[in-house]
PDB file of N, CA and C in Angstrom:
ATOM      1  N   UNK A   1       6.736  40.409 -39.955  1.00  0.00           N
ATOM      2  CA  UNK A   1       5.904  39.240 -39.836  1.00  0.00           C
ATOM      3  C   UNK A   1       4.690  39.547 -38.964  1.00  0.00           C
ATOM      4  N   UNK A   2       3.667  38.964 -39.016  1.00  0.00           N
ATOM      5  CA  UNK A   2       2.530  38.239 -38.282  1.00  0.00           C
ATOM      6  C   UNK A   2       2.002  37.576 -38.084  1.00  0.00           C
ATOM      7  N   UNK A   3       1.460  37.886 -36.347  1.00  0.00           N
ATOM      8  CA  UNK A   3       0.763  36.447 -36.139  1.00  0.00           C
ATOM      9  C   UNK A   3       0.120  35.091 -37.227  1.00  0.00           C
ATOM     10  N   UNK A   4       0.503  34.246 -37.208  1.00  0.00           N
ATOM     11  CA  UNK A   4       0.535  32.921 -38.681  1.00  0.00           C
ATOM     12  C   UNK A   4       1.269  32.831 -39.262  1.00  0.00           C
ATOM     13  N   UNK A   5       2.202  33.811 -39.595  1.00  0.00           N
ATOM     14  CA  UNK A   5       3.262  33.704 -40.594  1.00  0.00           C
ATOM     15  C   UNK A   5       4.175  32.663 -40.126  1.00  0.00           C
ATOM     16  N   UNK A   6       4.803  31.848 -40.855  1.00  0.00           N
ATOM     17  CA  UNK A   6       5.540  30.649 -40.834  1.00  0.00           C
ATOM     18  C   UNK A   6       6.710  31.260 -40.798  1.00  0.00           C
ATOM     19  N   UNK A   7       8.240  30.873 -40.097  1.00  0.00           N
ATOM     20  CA  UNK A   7       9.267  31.185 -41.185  1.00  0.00           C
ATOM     21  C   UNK A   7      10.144  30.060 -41.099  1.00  0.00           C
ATOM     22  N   UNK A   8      11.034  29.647 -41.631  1.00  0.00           N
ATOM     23  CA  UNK A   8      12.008  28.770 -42.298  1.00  0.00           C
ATOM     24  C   UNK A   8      13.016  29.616 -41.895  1.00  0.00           C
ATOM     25  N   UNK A   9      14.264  29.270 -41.455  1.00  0.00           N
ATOM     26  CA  UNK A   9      15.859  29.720 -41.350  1.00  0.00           C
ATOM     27  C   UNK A   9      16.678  28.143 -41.477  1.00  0.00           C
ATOM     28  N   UNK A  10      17.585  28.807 -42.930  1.00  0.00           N
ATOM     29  CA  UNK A  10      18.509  27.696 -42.671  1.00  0.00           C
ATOM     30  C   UNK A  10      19.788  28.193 -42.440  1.00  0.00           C
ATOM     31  N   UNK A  11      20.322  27.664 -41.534  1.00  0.00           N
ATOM     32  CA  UNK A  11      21.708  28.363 -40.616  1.00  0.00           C
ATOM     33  C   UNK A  11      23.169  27.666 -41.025  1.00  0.00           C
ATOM     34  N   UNK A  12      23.983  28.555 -41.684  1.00  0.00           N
ATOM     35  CA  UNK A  12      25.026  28.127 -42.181  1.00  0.00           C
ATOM     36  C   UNK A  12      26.101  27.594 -40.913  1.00  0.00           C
ATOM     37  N   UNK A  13      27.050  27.764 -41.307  1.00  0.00           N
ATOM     38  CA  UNK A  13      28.308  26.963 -40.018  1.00  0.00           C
ATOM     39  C   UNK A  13      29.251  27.831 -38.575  1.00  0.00           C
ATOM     40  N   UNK A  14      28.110  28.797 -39.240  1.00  0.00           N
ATOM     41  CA  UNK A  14      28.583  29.937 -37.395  1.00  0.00           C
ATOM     42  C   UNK A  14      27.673  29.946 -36.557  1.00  0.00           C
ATOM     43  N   UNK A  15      27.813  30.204 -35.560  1.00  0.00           N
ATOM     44  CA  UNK A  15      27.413  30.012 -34.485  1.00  0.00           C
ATOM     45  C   UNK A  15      25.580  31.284 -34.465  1.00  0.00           C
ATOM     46  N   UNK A  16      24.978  30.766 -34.857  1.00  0.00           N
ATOM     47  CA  UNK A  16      23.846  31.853 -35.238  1.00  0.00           C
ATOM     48  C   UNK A  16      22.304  31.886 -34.311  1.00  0.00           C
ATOM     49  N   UNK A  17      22.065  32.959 -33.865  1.00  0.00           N
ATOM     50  CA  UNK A  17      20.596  33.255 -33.213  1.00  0.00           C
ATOM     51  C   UNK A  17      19.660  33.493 -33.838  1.00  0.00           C
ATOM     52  N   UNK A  18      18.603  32.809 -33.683  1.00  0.00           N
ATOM     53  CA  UNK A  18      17.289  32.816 -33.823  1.00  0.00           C
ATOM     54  C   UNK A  18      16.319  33.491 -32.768  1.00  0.00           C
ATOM     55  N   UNK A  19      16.291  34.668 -32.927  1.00  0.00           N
ATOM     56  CA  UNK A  19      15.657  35.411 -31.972  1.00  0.00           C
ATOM     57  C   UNK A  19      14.653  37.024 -31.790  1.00  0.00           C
ATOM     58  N   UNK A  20      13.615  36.535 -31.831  1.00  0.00           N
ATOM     59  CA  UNK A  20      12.198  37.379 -32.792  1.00  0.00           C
ATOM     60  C   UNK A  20      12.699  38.992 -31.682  1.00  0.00           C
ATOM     61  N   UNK A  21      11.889  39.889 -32.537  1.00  0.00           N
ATOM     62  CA  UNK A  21      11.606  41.298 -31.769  1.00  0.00           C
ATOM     63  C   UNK A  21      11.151  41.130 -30.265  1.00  0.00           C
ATOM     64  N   UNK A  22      11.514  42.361 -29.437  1.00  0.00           N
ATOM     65  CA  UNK A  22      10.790  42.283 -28.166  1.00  0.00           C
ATOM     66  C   UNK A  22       9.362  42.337 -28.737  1.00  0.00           C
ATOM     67  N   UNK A  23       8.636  41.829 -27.778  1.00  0.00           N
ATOM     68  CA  UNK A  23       7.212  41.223 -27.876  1.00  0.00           C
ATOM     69  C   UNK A  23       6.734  40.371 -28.758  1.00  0.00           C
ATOM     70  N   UNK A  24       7.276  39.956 -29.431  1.00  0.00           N
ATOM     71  CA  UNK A  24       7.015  39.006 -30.648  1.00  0.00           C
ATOM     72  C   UNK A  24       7.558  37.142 -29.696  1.00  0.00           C
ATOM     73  N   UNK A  25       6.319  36.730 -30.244  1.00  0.00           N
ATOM     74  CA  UNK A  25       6.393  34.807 -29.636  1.00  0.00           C
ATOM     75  C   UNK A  25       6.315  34.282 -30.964  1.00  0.00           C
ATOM     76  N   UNK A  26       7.187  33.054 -31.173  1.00  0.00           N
ATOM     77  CA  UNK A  26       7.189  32.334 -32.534  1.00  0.00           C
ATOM     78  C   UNK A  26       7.545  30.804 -31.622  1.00  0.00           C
ATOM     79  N   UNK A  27       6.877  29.836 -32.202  1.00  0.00           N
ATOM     80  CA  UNK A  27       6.524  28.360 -31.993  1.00  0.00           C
ATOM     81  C   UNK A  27       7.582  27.508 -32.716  1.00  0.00           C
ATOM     82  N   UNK A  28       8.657  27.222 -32.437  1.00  0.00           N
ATOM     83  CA  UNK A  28       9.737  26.052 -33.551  1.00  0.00           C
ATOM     84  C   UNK A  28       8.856  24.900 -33.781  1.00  0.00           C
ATOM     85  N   UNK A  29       8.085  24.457 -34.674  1.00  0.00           N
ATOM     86  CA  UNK A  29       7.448  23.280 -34.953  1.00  0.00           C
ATOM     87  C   UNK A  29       8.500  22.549 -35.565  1.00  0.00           C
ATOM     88  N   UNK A  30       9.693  22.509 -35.902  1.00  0.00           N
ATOM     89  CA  UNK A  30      10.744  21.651 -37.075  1.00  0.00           C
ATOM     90  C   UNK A  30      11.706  22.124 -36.544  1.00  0.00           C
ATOM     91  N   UNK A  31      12.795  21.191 -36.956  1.00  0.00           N
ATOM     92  CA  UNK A  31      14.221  21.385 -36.757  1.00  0.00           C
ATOM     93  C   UNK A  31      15.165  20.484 -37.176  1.00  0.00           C
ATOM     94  N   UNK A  32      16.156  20.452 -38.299  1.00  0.00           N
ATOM     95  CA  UNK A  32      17.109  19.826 -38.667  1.00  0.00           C
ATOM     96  C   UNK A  32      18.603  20.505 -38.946  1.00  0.00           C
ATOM     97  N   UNK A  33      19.276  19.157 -38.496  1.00  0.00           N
ATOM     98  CA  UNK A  33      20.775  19.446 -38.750  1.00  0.00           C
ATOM     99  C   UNK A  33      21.823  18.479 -39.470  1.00  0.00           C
ATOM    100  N   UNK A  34      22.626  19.207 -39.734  1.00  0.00           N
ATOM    101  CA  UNK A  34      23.187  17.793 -40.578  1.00  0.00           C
ATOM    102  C   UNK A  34      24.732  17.761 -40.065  1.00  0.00           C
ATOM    103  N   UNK A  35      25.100  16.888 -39.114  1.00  0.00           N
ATOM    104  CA  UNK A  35      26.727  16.516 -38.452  1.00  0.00           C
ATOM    105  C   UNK A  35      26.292  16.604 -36.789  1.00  0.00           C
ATOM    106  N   UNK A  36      27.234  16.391 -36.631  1.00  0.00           N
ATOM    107  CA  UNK A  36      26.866  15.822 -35.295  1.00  0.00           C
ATOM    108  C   UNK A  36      27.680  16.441 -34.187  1.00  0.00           C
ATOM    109  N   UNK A  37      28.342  17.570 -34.370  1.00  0.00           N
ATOM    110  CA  UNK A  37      29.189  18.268 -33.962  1.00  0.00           C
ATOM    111  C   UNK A  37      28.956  19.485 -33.156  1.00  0.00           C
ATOM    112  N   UNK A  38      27.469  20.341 -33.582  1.00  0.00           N
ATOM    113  CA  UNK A  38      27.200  21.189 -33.413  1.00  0.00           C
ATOM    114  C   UNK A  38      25.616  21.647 -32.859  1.00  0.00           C
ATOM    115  N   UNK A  39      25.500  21.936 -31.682  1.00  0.00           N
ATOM    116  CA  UNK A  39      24.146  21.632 -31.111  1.00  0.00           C
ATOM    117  C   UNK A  39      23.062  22.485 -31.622  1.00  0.00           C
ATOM    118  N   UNK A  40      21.931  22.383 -31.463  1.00  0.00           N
ATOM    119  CA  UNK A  40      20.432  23.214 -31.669  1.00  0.00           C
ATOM    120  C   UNK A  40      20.214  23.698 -29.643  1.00  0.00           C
ATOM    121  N   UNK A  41      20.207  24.656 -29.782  1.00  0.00           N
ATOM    122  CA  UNK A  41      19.705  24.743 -28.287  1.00  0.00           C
ATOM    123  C   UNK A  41      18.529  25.751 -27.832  1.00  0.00           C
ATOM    124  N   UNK A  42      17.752  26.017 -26.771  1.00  0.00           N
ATOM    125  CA  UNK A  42      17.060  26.953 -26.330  1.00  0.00           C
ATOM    126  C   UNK A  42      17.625  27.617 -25.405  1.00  0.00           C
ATOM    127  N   UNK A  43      17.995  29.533 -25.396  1.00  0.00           N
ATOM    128  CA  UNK A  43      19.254  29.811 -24.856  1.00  0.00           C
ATOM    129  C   UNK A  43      18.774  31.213 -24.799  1.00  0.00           C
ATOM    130  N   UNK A  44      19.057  31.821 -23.373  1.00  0.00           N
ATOM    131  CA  UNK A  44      18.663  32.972 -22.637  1.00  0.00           C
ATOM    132  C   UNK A  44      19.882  33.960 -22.662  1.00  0.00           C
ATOM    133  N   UNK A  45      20.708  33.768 -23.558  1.00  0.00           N
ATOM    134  CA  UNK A  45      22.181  34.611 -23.249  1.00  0.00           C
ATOM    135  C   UNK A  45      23.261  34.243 -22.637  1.00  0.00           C
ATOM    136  N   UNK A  46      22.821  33.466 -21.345  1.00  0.00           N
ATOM    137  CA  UNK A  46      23.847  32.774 -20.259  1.00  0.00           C
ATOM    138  C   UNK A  46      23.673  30.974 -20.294  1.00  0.00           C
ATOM    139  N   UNK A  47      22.670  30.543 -20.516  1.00  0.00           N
ATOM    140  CA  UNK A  47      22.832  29.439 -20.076  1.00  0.00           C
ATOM    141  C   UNK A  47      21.626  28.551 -21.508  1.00  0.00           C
ATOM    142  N   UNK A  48      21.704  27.299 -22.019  1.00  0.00           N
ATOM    143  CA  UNK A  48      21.146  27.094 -22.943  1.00  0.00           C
ATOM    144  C   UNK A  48      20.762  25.374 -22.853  1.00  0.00           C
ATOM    145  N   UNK A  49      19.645  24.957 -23.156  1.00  0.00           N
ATOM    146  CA  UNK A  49      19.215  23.825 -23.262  1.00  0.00           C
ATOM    147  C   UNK A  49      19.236  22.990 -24.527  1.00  0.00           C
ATOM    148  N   UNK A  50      19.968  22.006 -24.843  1.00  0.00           N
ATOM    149  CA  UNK A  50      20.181  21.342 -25.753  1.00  0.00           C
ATOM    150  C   UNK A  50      18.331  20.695 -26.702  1.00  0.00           C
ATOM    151  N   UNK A  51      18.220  21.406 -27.759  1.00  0.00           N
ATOM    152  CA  UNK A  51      17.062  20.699 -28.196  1.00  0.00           C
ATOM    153  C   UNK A  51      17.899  19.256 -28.986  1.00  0.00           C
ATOM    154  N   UNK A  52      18.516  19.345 -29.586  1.00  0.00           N
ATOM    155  CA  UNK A  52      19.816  18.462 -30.570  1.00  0.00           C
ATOM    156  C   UNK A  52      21.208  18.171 -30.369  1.00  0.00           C
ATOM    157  N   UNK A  53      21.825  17.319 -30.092  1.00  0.00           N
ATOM    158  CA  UNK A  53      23.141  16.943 -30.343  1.00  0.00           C
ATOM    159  C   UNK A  53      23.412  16.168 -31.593  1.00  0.00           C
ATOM    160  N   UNK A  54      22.874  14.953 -31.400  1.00  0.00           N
ATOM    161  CA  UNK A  54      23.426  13.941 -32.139  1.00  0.00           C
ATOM    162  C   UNK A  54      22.471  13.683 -33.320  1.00  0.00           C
ATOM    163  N   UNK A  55      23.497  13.460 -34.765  1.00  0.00           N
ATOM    164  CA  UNK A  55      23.205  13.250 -35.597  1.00  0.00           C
ATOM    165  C   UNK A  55      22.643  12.029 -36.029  1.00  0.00           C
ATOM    166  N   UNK A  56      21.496  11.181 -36.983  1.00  0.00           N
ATOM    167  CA  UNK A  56      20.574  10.132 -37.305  1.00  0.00           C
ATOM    168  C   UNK A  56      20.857  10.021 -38.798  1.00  0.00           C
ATOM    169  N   UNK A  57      21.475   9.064 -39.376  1.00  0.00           N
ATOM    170  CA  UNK A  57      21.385   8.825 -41.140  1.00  0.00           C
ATOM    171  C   UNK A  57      20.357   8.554 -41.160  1.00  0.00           C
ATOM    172  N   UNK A  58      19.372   8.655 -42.389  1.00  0.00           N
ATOM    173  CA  UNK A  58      18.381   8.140 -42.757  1.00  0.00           C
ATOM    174  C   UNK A  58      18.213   7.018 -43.539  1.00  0.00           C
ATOM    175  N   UNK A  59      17.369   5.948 -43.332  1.00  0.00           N
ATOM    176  CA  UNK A  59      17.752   4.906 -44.269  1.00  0.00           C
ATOM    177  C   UNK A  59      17.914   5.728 -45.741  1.00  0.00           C
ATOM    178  N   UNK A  60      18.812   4.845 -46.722  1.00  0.00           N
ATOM    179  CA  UNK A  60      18.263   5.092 -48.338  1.00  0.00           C
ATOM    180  C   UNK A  60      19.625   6.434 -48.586  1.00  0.00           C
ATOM    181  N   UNK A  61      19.997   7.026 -47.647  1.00  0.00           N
ATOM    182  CA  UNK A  61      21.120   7.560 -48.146  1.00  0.00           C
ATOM    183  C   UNK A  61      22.092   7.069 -47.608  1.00  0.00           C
ATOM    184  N   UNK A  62      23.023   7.141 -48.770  1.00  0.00           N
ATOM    185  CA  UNK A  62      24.246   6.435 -49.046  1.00  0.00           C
ATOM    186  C   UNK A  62      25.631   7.272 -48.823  1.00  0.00           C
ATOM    187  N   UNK A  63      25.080   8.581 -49.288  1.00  0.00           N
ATOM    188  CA  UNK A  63      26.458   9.666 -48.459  1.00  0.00           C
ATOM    189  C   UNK A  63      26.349   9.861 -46.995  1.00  0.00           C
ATOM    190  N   UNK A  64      27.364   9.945 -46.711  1.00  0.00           N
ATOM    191  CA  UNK A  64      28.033  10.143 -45.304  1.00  0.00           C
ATOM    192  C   UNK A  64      27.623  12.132 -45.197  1.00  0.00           C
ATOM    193  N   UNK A  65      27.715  12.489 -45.747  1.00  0.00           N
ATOM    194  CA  UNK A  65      27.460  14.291 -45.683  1.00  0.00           C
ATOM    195  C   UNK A  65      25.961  14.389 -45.428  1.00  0.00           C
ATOM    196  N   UNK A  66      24.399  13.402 -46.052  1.00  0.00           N
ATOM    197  CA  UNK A  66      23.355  13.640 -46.025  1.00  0.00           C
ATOM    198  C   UNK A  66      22.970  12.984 -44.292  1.00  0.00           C
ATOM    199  N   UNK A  67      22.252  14.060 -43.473  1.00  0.00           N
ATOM    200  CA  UNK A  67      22.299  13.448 -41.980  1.00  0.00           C
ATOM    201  C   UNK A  67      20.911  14.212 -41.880  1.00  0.00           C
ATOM    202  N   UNK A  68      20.198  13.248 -41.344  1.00  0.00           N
ATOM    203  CA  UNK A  68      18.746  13.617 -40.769  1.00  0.00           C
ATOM    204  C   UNK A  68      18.841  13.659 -39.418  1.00  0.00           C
ATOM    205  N   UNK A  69      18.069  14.547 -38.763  1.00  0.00           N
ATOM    206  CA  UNK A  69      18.076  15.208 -37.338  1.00  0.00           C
ATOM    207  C   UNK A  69      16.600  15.828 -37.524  1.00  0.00           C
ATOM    208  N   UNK A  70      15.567  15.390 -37.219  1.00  0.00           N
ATOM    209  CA  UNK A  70      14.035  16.320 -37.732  1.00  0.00           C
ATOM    210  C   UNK A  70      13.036  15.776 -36.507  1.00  0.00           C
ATOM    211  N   UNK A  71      12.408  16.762 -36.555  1.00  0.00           N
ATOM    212  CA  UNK A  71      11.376  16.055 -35.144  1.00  0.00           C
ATOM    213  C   UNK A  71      10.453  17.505 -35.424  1.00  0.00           C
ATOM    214  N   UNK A  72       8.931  16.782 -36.701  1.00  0.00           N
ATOM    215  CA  UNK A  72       7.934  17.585 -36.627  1.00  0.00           C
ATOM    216  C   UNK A  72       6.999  17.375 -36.062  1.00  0.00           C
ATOM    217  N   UNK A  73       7.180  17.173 -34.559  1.00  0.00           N
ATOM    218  CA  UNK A  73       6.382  17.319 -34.027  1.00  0.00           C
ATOM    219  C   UNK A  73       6.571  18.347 -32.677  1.00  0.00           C
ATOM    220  N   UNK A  74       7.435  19.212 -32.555  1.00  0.00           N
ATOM    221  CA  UNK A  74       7.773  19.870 -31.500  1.00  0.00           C
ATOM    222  C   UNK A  74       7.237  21.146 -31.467  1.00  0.00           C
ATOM    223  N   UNK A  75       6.846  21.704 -30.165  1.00  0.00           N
ATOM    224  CA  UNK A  75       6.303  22.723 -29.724  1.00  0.00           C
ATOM    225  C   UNK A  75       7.159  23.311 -28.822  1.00  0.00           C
ATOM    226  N   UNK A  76       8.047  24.417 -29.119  1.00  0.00           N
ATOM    227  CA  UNK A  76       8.788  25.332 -28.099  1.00  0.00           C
ATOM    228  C   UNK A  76       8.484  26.785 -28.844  1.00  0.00           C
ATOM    229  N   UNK A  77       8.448  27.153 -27.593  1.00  0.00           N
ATOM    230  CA  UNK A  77       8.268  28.365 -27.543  1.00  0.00           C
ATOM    231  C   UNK A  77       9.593  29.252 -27.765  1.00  0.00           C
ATOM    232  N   UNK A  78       9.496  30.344 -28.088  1.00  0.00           N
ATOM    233  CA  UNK A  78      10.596  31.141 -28.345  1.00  0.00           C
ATOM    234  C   UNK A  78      10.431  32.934 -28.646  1.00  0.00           C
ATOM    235  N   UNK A  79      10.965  33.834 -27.699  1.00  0.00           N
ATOM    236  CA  UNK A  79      11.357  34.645 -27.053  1.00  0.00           C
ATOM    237  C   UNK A  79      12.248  35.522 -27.594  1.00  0.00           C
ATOM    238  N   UNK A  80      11.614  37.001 -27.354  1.00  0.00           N
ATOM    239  CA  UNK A  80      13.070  38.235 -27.421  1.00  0.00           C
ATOM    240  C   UNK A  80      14.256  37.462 -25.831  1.00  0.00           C
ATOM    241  N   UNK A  81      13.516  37.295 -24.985  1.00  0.00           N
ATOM    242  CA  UNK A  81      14.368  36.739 -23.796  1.00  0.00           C
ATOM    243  C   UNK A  81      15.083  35.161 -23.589  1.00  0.00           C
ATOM    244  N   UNK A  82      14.186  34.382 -24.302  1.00  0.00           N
ATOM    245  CA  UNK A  82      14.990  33.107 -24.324  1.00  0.00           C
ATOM    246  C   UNK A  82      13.975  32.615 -26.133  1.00  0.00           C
ATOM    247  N   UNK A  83      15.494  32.120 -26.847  1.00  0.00           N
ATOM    248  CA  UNK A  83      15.428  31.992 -28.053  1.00  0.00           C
ATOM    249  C   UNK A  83      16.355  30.834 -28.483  1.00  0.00           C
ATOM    250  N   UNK A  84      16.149  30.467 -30.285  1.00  0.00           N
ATOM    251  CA  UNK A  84      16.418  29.233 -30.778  1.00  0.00           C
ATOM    252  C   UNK A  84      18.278  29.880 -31.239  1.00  0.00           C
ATOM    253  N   UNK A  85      18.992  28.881 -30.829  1.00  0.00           N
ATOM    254  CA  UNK A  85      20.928  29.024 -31.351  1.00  0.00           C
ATOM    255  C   UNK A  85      21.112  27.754 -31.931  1.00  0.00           C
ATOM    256  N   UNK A  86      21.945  28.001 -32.784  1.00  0.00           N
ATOM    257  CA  UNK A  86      23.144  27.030 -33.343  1.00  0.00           C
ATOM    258  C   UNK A  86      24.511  27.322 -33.013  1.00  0.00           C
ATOM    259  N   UNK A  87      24.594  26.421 -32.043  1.00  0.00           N
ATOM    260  CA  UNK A  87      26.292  26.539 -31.813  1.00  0.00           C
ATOM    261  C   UNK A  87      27.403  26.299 -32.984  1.00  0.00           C
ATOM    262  N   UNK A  88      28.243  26.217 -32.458  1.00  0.00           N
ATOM    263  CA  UNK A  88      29.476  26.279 -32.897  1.00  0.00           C
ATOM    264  C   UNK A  88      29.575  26.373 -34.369  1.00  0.00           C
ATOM    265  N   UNK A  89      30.784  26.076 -34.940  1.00  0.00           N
ATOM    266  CA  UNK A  89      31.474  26.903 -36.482  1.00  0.00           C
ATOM    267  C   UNK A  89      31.532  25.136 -37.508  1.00  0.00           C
ATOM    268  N   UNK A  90      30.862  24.282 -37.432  1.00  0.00           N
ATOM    269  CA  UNK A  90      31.035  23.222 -38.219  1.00  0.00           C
ATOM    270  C   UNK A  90      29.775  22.566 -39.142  1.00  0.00           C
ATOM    271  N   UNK A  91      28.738  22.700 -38.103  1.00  0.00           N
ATOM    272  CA  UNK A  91      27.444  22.144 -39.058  1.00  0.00           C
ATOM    273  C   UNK A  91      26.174  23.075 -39.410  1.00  0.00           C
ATOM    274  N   UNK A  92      25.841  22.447 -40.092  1.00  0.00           N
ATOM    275  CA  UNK A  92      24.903  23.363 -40.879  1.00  0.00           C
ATOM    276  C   UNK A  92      23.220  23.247 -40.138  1.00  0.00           C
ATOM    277  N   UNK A  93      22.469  24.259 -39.880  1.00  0.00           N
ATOM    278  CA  UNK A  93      21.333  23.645 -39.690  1.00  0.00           C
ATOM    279  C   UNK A  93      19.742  24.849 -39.800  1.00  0.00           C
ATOM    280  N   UNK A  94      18.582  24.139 -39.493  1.00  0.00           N
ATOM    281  CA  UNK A  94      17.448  24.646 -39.798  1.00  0.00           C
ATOM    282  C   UNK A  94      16.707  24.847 -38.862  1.00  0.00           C
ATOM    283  N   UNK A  95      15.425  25.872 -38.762  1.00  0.00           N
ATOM    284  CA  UNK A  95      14.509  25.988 -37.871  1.00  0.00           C
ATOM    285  C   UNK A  95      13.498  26.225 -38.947  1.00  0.00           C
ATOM    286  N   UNK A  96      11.935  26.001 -37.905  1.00  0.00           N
ATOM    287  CA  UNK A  96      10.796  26.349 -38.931  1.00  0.00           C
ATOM    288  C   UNK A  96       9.924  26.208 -37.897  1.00  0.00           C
ATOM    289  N   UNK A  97       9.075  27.192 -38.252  1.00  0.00           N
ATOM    290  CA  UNK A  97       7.579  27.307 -37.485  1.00  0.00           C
ATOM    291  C   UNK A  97       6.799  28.828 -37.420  1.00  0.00           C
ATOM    292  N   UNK A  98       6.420  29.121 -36.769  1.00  0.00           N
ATOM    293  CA  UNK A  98       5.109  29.911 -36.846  1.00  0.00           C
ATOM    294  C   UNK A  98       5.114  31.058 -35.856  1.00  0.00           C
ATOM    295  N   UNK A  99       4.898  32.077 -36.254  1.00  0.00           N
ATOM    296  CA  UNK A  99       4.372  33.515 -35.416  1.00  0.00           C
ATOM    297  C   UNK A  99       3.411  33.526 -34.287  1.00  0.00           C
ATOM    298  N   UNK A 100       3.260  33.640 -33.049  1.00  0.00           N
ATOM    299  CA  UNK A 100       2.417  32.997 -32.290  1.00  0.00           C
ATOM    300  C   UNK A 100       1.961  34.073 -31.357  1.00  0.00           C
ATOM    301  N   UNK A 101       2.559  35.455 -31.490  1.00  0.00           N
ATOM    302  CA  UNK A 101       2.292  36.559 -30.953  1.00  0.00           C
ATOM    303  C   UNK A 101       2.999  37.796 -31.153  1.00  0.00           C
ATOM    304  N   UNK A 102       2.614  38.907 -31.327  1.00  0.00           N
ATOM    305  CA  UNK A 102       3.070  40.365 -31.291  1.00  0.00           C
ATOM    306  C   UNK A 102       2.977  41.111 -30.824  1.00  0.00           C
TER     307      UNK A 102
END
């Protein structure tokens, strides 16, 4: 990748890191999850900041499985040293945003 390049990750139900090359900065502009079980966090190896817990239905859906969790408007930064996780082994979820240095 480079600087501008966008990327999209959608993160299945393990516990998964989001976390660019040394020297490489990427911007999370997006983020969704679907259940309410399993956090989004910003996380240095040892210790991690909750961007997400709790799950939001959206009006207009009617299944219990479809769960909105989205907030495009966010700016975090993200790090070979502190980077984007999905905890635990139950819900499913997404990141998206942009290359911001190399």
């Amino acid at each position: 990748m480079a600087i501008g390049d966008s990327f999209a990750v959608l993160l299945g139900t393990a516990t998964t890191n989001r976390q660019p090359s040394a020297g490489v900065e990427e911007q999370l502009t997006a983020y969704a999850k679907g259940g309410a079980t399993d956090a989004l966090t910003h996380y240095n190896g040892s210790v991690e900041i909750k961007i997400s817990q709790t799950a939001h239905t959206g009006d207009g859906y009617a299944t219990n499985g479809v769960v909105i969790l989205t907030n495009n408007d966010t700016r975090i930064m993200s790090t070979n040293s502190v980077y984007l996780r999905k905890n635990g082994t139950t819900d499913r979820g997404y990141f998206g945003g942009v290359q911001t240095g190399a």
